[in-house]
C-alpha atoms as a PDB file:
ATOM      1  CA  UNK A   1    -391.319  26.145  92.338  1.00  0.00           C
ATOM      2  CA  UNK A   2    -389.571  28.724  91.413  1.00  0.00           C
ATOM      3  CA  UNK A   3    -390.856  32.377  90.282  1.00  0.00           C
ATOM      4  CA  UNK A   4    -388.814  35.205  88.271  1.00  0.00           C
ATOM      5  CA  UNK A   5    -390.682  38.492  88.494  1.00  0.00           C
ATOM      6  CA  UNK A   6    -389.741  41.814  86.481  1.00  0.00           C
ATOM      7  CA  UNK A   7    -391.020  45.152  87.393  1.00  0.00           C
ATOM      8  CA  UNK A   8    -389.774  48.735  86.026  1.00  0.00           C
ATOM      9  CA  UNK A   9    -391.127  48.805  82.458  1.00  0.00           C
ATOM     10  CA  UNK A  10    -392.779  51.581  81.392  1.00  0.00           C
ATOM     11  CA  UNK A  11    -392.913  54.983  78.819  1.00  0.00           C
ATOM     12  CA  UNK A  12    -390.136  57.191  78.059  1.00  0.00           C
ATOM     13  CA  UNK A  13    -388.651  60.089  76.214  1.00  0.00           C
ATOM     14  CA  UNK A  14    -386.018  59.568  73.667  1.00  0.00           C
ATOM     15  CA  UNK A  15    -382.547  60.326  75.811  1.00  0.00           C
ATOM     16  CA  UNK A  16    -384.410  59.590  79.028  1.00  0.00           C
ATOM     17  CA  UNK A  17    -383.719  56.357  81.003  1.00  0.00           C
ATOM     18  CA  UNK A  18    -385.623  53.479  83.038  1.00  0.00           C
ATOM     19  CA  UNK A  19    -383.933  51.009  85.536  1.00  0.00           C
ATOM     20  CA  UNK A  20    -385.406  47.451  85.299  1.00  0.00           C
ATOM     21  CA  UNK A  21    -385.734  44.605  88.111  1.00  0.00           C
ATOM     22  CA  UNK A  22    -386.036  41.255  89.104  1.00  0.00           C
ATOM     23  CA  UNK A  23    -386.060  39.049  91.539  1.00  0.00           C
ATOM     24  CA  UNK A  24    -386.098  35.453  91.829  1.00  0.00           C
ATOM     25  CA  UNK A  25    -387.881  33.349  94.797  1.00  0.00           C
ATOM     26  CA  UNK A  26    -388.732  29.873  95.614  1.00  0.00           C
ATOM     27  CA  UNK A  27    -387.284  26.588  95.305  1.00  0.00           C
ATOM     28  CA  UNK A  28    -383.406  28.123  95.166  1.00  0.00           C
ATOM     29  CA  UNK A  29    -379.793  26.767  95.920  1.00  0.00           C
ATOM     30  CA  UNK A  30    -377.854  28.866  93.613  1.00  0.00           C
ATOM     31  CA  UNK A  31    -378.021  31.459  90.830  1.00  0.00           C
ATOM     32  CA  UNK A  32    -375.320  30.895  88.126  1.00  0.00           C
ATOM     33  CA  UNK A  33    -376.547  33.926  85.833  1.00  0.00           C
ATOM     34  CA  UNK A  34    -379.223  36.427  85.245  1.00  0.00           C
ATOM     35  CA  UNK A  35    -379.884  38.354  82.017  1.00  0.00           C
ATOM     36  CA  UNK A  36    -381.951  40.530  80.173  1.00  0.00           C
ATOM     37  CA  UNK A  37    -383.320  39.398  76.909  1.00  0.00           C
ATOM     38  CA  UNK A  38    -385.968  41.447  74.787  1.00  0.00           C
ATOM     39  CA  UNK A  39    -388.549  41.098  72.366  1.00  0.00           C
ATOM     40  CA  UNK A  40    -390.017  43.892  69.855  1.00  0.00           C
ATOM     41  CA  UNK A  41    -392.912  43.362  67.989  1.00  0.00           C
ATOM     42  CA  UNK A  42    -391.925  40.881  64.795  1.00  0.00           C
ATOM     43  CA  UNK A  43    -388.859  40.237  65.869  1.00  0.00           C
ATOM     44  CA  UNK A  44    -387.183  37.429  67.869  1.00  0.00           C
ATOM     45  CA  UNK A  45    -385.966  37.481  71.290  1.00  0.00           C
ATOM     46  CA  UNK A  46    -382.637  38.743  71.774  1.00  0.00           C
ATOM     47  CA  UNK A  47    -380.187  39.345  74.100  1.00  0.00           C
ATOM     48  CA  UNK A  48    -379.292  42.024  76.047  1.00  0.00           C
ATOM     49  CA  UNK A  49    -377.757  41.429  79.034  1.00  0.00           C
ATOM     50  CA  UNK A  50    -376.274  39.015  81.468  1.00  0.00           C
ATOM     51  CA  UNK A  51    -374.321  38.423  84.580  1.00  0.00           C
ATOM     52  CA  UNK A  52    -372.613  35.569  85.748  1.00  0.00           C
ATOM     53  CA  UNK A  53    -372.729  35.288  89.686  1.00  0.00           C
ATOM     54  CA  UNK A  54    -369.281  33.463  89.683  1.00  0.00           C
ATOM     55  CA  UNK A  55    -366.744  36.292  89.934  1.00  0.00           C
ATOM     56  CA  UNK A  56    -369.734  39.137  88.042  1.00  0.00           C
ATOM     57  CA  UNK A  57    -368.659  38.641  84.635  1.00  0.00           C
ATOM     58  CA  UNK A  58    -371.241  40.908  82.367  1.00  0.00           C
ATOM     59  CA  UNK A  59    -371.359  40.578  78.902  1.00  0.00           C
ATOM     60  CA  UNK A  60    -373.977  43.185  76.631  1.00  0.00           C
ATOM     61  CA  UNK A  61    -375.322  43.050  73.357  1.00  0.00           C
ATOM     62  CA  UNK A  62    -373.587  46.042  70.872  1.00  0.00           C
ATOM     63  CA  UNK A  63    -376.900  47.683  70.963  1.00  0.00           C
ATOM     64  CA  UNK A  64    -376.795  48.434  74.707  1.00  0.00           C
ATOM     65  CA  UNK A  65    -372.877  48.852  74.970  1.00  0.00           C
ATOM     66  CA  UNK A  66    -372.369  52.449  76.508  1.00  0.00           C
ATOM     67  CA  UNK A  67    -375.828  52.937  77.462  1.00  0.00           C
ATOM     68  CA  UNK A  68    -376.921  50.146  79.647  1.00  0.00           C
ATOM     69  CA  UNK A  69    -375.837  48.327  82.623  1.00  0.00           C
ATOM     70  CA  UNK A  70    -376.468  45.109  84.755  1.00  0.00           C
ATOM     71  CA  UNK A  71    -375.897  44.844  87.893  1.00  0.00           C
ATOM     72  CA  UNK A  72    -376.935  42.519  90.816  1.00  0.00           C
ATOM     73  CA  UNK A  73    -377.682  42.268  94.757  1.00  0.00           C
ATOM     74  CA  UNK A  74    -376.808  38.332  95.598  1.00  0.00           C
ATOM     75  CA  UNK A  75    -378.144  38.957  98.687  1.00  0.00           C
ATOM     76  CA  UNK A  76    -381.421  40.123  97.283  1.00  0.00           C
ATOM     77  CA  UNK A  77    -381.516  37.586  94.306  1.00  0.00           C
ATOM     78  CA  UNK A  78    -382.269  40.123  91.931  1.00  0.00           C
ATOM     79  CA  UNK A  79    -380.707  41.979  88.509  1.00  0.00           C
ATOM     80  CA  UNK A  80    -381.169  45.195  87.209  1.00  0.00           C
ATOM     81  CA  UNK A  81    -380.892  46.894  84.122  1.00  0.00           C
ATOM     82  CA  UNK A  82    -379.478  50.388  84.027  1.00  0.00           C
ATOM     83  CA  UNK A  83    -380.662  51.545  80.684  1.00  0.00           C
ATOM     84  CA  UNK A  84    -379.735  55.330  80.179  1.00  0.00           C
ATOM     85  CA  UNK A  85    -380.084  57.634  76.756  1.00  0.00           C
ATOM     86  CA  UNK A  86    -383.126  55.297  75.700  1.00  0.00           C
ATOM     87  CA  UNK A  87    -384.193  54.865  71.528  1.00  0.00           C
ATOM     88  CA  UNK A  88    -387.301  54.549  70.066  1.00  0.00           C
ATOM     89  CA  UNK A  89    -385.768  51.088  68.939  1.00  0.00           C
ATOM     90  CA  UNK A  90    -385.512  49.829  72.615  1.00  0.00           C
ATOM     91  CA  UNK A  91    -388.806  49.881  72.349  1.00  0.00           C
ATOM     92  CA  UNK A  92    -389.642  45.976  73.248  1.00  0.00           C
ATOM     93  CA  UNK A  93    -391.028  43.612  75.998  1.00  0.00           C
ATOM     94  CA  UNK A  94    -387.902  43.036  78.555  1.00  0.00           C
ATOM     95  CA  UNK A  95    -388.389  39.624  79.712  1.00  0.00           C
ATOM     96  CA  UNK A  96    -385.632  38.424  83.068  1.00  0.00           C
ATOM     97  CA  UNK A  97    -384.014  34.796  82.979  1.00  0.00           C
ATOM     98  CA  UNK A  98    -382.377  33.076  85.335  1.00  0.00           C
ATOM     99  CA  UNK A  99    -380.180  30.063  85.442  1.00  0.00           C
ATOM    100  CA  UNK A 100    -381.022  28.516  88.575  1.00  0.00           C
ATOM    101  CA  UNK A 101    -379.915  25.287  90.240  1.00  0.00           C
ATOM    102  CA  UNK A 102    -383.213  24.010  91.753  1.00  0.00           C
ATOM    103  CA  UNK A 103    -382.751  23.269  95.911  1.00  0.00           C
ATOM    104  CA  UNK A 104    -385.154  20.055  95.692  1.00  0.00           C
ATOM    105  CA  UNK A 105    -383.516  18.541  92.590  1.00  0.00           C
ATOM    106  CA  UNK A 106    -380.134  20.066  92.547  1.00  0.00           C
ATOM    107  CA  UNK A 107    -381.043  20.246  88.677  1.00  0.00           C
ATOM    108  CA  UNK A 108    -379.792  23.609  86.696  1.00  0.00           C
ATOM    109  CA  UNK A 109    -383.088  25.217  84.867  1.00  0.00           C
ATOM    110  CA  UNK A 110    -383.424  28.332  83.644  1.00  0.00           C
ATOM    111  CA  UNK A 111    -386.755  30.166  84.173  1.00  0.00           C
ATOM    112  CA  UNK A 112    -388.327  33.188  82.514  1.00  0.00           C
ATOM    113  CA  UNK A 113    -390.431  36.092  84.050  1.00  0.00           C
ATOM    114  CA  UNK A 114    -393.556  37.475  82.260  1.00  0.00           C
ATOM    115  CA  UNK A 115    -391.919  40.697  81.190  1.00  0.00           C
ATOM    116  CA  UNK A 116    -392.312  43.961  81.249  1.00  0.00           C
ATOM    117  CA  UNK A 117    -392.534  46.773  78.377  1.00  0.00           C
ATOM    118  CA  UNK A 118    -390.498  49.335  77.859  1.00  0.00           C
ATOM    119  CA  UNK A 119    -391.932  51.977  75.318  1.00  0.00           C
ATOM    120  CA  UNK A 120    -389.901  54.817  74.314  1.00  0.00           C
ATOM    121  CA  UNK A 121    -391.578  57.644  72.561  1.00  0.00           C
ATOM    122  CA  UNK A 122    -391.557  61.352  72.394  1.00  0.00           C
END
């Protein structure tokens, strides 16, 4: 088993900022990548983030370019998300994924945490 928990959500000004987390546990040989993908009500999911552990490659969506950042702790198995002068439109559920290769299986899966919301409001 493997679990992929998120933590950091929350409410926020307009301008202000809010660092997201999350870690993965369990059943583990190797993380490949970790990103942040979103959700806002009526709309799909959609990238916003993601790291590749191979060398750190980052790629961002053009919303978040300038303003957020992703970052990880190997050591830790967890990603963060920097996000810094916050919109009302990044107002959305921020759900983690990670692209795992499974210890017991030696499979590659890719596993979603529950999410967290991130309001941004005056």
């Amino acid at each position: 088993q493997v679990q992929v928990v998120e933590s950091g959500g929350g409410l926020v000004q307009p301008g202000g900022s809010l660092r997201l987390s999350c870690t993965a546990s369990g059943n583990i040989s190797s993380i490949n990548a970790m990103g942040w993908y979103r959700q806002a009500p009526g709309k799909q999911r959609e990238i916003v983030a993601r790291i590749i552990s191979a060398g750190g490659r980052t790629t961002y969506a053009d919303s978040g370019k300038g303003r957020f950042t992703i970052s990880r702790d190997n050591a830790k198995n967890t990603v963060y998300l920097q996000m810094n002068s916050l919109k009302p439109e990044d107002t959305a559920v921020y759900y983690c994924n990670a692209d795992i290769t499974v210890t017991s299986t030696l499979r590659n899966m890719r596993y979603w945490g529950q999410g967290t919301q991130v309001t941004v409001s005056s």
